[in-house]
Protein backbone atom coordinates (compact mmCIF):
# COMPACT_ATOMS: atom_id res chain seq x y z
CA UNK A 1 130.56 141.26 125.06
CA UNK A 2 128.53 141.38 121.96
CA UNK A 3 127.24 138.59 119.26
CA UNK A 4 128.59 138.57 115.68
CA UNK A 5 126.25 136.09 114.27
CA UNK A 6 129.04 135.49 111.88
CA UNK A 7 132.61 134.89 113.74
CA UNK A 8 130.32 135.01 117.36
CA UNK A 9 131.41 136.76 120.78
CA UNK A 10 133.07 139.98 119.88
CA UNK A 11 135.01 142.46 122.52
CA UNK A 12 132.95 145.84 122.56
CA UNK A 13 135.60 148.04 124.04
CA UNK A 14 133.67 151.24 123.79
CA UNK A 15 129.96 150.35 125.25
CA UNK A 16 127.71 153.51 125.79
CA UNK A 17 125.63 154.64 127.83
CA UNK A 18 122.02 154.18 126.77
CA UNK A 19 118.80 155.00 127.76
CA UNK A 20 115.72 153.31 128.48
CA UNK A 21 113.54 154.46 125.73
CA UNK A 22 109.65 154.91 126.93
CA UNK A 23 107.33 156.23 124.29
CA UNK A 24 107.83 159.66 124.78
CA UNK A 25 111.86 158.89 124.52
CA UNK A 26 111.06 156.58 121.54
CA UNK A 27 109.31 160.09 120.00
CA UNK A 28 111.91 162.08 120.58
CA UNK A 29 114.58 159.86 119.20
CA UNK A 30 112.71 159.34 115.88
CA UNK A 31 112.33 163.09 115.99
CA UNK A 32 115.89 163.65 116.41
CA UNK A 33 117.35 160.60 114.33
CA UNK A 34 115.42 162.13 111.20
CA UNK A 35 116.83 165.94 111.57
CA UNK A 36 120.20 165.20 112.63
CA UNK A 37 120.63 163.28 109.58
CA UNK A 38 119.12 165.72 106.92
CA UNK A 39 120.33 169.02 108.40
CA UNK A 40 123.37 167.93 110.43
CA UNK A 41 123.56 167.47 114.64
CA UNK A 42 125.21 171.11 115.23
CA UNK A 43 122.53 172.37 112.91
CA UNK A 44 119.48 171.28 114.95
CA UNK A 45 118.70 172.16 119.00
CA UNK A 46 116.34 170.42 121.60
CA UNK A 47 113.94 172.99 120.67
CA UNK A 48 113.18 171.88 117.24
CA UNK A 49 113.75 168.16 118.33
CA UNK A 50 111.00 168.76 121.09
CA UNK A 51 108.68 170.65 119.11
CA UNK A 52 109.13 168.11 116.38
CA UNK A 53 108.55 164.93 118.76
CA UNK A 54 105.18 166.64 120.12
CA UNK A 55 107.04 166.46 124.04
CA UNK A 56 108.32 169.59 126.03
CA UNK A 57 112.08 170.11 126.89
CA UNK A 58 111.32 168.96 130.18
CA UNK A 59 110.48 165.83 129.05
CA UNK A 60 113.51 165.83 126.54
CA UNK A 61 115.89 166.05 129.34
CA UNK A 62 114.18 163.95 132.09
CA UNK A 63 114.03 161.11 129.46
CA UNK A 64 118.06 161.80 128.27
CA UNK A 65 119.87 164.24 130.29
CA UNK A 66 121.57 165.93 127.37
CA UNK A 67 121.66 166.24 123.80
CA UNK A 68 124.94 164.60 123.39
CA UNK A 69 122.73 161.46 124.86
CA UNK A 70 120.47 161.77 121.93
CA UNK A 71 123.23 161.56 119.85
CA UNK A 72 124.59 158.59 121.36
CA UNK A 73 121.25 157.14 120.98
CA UNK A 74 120.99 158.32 117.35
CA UNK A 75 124.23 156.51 116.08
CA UNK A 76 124.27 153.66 118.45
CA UNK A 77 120.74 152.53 117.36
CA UNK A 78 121.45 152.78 113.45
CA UNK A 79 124.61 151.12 114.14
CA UNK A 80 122.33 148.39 115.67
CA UNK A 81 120.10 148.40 112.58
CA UNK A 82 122.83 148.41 109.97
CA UNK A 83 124.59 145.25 111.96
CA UNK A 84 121.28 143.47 112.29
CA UNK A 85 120.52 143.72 108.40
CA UNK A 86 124.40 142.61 107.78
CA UNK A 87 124.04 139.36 109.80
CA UNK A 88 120.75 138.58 107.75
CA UNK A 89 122.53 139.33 104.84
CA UNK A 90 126.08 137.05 105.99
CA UNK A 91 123.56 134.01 106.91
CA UNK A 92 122.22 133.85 103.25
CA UNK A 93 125.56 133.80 102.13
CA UNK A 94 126.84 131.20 104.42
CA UNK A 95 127.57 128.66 102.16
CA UNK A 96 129.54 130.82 99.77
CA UNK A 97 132.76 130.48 101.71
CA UNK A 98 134.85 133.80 102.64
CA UNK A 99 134.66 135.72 98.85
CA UNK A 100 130.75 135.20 98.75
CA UNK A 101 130.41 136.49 102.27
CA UNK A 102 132.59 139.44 101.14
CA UNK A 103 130.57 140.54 98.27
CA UNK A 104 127.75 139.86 100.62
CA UNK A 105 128.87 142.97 102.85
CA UNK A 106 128.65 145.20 99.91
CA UNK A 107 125.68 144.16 98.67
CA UNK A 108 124.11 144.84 102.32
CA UNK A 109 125.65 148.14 101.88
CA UNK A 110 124.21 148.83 98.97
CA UNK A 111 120.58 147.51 100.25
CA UNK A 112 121.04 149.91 103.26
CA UNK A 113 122.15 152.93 101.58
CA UNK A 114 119.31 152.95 99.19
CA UNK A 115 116.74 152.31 101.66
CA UNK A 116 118.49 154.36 104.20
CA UNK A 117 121.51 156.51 103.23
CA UNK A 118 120.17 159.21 100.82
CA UNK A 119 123.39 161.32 103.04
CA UNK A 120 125.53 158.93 103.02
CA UNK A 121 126.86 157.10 106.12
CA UNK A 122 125.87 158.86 109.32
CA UNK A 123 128.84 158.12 111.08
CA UNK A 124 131.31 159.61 109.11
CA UNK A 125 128.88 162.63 109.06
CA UNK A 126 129.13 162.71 112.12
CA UNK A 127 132.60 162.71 112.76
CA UNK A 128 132.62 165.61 110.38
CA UNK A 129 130.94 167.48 113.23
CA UNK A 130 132.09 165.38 116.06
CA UNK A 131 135.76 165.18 116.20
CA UNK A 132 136.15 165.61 120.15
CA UNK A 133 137.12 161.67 122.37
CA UNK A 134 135.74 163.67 125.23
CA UNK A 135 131.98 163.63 123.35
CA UNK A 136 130.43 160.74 124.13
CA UNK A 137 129.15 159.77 120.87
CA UNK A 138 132.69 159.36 119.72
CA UNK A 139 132.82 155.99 120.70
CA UNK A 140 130.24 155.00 118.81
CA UNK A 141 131.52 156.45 115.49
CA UNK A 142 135.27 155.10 116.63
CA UNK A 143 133.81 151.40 117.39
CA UNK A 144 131.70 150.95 114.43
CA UNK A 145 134.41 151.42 111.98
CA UNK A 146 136.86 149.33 113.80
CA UNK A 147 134.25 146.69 113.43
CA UNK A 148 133.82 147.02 109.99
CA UNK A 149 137.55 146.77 109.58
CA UNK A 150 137.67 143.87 112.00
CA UNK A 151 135.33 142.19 109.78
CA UNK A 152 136.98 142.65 106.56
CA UNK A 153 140.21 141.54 108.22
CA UNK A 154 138.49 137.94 109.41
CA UNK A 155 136.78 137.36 105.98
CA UNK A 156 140.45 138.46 103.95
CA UNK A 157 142.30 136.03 106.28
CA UNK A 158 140.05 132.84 105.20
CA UNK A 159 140.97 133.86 101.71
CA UNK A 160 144.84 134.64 102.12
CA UNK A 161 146.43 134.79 105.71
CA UNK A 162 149.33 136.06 104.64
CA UNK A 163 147.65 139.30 102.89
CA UNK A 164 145.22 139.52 105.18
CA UNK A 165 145.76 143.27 106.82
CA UNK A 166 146.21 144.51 103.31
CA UNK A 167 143.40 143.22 101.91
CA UNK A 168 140.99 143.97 104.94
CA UNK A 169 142.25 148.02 104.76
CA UNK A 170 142.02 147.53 101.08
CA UNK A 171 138.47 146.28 101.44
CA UNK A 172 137.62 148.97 103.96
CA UNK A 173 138.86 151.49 101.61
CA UNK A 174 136.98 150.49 98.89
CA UNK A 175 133.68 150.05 101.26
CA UNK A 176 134.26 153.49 103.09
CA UNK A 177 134.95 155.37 99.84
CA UNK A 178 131.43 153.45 97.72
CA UNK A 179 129.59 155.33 101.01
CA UNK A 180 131.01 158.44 100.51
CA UNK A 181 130.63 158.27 97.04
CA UNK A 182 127.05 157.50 97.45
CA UNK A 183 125.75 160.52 99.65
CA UNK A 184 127.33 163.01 97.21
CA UNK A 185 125.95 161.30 94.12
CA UNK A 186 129.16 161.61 92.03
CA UNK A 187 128.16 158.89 89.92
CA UNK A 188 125.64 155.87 89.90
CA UNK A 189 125.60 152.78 91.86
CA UNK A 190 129.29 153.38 93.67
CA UNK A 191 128.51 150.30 95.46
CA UNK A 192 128.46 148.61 91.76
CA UNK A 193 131.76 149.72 90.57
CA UNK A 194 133.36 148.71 94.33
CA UNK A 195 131.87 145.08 93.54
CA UNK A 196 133.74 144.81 90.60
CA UNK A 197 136.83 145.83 92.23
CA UNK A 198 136.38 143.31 95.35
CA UNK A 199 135.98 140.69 92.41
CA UNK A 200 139.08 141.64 91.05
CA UNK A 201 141.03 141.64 94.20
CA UNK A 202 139.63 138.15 94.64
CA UNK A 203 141.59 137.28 91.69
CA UNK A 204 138.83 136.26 89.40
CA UNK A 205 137.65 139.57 87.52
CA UNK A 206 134.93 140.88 87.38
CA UNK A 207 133.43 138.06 85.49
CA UNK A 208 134.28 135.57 87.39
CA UNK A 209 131.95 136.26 90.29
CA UNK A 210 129.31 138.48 88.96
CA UNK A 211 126.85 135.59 89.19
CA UNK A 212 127.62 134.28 92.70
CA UNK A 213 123.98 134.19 94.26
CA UNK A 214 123.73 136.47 97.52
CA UNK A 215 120.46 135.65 98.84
């Protein structure tokens, strides 16, 4: 089981396998976090990820076993950052009720890609390159969305139980595609324009929430 600091114990039913990370590990995984998400994970070997890390392959492997384990590693701990800034971000908006905790995700989304999603979202490039069950970073990238969804699903059904599967794919949709939309720079602030459409589905425009107060 893991803690959602906002609905509380959720079933993980994927749970890698990690690693305990020692400094040398902690190198190469910083190393490896930082090329597989500018140049892709097919795109870059242990060699460069050793050389860049200052640690030989020897040490690579003794600390992970495999690549694949580094990519497990890679996705599974900026899946842990991404959920740890969301949960700050769902506290400050606790007394906002369901629709302020909504807009709350997005705005959390925005705050992460700008700080950390020049690429846009690492899991769905790595599904682009990872499209195998059998990998076992697959998981990860499987688990992580169905959380997201999960969690527009629970916030849509405080706001209209009977609509509540629609709206939560509708809301994943709209998240999924601001992301996307993001790492190939179509047009500014995607995350702005998917705001206003969450508003909308609300059923107060635009205007009607623009000022609600996110912390």
């Amino acid at each position: 089981m893991e803690r959602d600091a906002e609905f509380g114990e959720v079933e993980s039913a994927h749970k890698p396998h990690r690693v305990r990370l020692t400094p040398g590990a902690r190198r190469v995984l910083a190393a490896a976090e930082r090329l597989f998400y500018e140049r892709g994970i097919h795109a870059v070997g242990v060699d460069l990820i050793a050389a860049e890390a200052g640690v030989t392959k020897k040490t690579l492997y003794d600390r992970f076993g495999s690549k694949e384990q580094i990519v497990v590693e890679y996705l599974a701990g900026r899946d842990e950052r991404w959920r740890g800034l969301l949960a700050r971000r769902l506290e400050a908006a606790a007394g906002q009720g369901a629709a302020g905790r909504l807009l709350a995700v997005f705005e959390a989304s925005r705050e992460w890609a700008g700080e950390y999603g020049s690429k846009g979202c690492s899991m769905i490039n790595a599904y682009a390159e990872i499209d195998d069950p059998a990998h076992p970073a697959y998981p990860v990238i499987a688990a992580q969305k169905a959380w997201m969804l999960d969690l527009f699903t629970r916030l849509a059904r405080e706001i209209d139980p009977g609509r509540a599967d629609r709206l939560g794919r509708t809301l994943m949709l709209l998240h999924e595609g601001a992301l996307v939309t993001h790492g190939l720079r179509v047009y500014p602030d995607p995350f702005g324009q998917a705001l206003d459409q969450v508003r909308e589905l609300l059923g107060g425009g635009a205007a009607a929430t623009r000022d609600v107060p996110l912390g």
